[in-house]
C-alpha atoms as a PDB file:
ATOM      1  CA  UNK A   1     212.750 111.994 -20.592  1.00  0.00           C
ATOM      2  CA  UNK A   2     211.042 109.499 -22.379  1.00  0.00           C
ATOM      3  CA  UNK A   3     207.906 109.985 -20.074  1.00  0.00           C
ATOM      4  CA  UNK A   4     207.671 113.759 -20.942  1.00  0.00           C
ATOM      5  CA  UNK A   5     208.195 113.076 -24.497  1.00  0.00           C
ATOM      6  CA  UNK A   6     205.587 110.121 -24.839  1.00  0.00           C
ATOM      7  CA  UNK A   7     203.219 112.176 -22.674  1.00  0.00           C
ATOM      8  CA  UNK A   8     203.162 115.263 -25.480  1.00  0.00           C
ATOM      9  CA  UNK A   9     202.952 113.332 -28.134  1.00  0.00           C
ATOM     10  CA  UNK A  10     199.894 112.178 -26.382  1.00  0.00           C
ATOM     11  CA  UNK A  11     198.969 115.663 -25.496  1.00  0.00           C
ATOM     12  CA  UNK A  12     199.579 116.396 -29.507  1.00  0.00           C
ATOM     13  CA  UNK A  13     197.430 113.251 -30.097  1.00  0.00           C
ATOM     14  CA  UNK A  14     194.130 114.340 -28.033  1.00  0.00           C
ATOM     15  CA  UNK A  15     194.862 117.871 -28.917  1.00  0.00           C
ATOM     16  CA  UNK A  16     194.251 117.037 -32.679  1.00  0.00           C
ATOM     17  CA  UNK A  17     191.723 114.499 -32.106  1.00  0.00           C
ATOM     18  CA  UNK A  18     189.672 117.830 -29.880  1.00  0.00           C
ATOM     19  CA  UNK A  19     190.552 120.084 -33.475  1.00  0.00           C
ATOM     20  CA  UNK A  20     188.933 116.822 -35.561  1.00  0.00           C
ATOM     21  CA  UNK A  21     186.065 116.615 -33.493  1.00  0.00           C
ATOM     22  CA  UNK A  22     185.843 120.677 -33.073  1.00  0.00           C
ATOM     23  CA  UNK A  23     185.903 121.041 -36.729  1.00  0.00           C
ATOM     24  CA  UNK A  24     183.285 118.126 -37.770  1.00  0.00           C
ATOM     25  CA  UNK A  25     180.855 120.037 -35.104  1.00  0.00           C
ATOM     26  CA  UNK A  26     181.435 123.253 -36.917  1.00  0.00           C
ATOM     27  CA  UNK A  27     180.685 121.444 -40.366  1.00  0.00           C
ATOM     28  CA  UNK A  28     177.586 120.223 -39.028  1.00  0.00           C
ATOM     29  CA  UNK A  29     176.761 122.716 -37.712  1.00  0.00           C
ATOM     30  CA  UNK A  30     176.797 124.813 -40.667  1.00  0.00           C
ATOM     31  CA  UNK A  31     175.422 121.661 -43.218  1.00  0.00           C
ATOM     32  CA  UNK A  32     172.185 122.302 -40.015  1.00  0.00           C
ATOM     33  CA  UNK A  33     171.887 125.743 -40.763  1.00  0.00           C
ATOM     34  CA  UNK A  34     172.135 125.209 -44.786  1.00  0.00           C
ATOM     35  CA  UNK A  35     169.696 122.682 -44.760  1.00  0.00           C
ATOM     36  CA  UNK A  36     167.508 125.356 -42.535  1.00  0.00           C
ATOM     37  CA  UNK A  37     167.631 127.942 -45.073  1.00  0.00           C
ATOM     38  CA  UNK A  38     167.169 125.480 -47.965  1.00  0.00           C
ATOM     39  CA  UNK A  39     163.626 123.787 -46.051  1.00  0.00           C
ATOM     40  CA  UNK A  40     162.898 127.847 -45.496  1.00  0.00           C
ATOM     41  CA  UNK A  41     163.183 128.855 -49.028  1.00  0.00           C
ATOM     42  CA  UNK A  42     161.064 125.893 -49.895  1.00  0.00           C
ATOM     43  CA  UNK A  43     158.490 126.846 -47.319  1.00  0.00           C
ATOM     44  CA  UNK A  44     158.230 130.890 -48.784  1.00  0.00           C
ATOM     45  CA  UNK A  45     158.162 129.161 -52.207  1.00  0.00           C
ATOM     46  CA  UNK A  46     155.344 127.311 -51.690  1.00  0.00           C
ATOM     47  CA  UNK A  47     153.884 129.696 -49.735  1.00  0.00           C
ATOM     48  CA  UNK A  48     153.892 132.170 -52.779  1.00  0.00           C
ATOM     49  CA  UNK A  49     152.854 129.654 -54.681  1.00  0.00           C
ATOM     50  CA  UNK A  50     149.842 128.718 -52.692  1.00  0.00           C
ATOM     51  CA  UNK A  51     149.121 133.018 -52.258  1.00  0.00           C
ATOM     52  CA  UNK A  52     149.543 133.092 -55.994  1.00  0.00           C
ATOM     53  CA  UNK A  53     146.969 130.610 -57.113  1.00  0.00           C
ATOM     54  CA  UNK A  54     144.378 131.810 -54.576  1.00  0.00           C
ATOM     55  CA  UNK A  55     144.802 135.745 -55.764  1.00  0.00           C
ATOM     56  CA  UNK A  56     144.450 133.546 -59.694  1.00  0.00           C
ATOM     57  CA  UNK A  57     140.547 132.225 -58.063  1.00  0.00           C
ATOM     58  CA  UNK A  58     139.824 135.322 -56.557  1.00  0.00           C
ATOM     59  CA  UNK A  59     140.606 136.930 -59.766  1.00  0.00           C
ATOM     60  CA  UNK A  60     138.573 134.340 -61.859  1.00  0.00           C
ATOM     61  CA  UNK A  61     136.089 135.100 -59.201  1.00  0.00           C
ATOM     62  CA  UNK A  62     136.157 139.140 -60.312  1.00  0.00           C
ATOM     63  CA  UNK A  63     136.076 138.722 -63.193  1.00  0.00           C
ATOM     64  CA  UNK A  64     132.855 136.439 -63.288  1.00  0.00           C
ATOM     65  CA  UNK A  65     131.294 138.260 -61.222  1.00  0.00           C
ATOM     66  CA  UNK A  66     131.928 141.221 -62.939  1.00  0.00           C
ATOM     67  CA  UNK A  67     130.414 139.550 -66.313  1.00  0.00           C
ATOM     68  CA  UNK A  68     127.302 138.180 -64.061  1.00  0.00           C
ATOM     69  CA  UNK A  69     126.853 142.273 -63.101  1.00  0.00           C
ATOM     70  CA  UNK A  70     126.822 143.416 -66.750  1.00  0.00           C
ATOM     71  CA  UNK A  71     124.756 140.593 -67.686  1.00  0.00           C
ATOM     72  CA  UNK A  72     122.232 141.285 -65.264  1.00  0.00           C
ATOM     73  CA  UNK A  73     122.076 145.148 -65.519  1.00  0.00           C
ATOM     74  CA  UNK A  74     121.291 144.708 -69.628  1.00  0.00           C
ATOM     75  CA  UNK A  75     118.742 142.448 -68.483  1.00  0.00           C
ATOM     76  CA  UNK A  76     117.341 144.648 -65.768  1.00  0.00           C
ATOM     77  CA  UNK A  77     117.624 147.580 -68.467  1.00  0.00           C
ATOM     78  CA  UNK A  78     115.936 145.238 -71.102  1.00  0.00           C
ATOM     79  CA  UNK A  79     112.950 144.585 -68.694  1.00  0.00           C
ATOM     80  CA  UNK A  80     112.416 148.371 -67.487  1.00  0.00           C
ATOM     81  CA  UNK A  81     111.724 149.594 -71.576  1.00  0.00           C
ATOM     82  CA  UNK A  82     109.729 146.873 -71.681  1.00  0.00           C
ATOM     83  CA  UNK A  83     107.167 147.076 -68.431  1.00  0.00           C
ATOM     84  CA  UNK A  84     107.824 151.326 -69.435  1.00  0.00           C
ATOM     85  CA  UNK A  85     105.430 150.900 -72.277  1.00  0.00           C
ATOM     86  CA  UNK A  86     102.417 148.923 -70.294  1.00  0.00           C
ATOM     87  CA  UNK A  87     102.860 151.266 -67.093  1.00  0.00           C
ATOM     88  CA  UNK A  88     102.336 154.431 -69.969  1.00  0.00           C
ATOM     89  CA  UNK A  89      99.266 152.603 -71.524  1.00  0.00           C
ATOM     90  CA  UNK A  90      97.897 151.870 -68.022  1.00  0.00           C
ATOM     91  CA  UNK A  91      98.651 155.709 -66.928  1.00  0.00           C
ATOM     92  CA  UNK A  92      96.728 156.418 -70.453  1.00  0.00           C
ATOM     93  CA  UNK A  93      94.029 153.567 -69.115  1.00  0.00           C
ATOM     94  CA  UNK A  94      93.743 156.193 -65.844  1.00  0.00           C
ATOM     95  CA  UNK A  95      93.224 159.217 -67.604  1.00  0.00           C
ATOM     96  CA  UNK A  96      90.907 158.469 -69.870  1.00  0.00           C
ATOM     97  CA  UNK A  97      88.570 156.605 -67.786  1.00  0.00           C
ATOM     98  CA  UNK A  98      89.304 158.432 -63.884  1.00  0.00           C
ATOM     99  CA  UNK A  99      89.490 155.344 -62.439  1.00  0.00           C
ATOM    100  CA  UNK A 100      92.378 155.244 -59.705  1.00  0.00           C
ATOM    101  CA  UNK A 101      91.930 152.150 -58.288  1.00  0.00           C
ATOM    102  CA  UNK A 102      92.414 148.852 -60.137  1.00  0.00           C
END
């Protein structure tokens, strides 16, 4: 009797000690898959992070760019009136005289 008794109580023992050692493995097991979504979320955030300040430069870019553009079109513009009233004297030059070639 004493042999069947001591051996569940043994059986108890091992058969807790298995539910310990079951339910630390599922704790770590889920602390593993935490600390996999918490490295994750860091990841996307410094992914967006790193897409947001390059779409910040390639706006800067645009922008200067843009500015360069306008800047060189009044230029351009600036230029064209001006060289406009030497071709008109040298179309004047041309009629006056008949002479086409330079």
């Amino acid at each position: 009797m004493k042999n069947i008794e001591l051996e569940q109580k043994e059986r108890k023992k091992r058969i807790e000690e298995l539910q310990d050692c079951i339910k630390n493995k599922e704790e770590s097991v889920q602390r593993r898959i935490e600390r996999q979504k918490r490295n994750q979320d860091i990841a996307e955030a410094a992914a967006n992070e790193n897409k947001d300040s390059s779409e910040l430069k390639m706006r800067e870019s645009l922008y200067i760019q843009r500015l360069w553009n306008a800047f060189m079109r009044k230029k351009m513009d600036k230029e064209m009136k001006d060289s406009q009233s030497i071709d008109e004297a040298f179309k004047a030059i041309k009629t006056a005289t008949g002479v086409t070639d330079v």
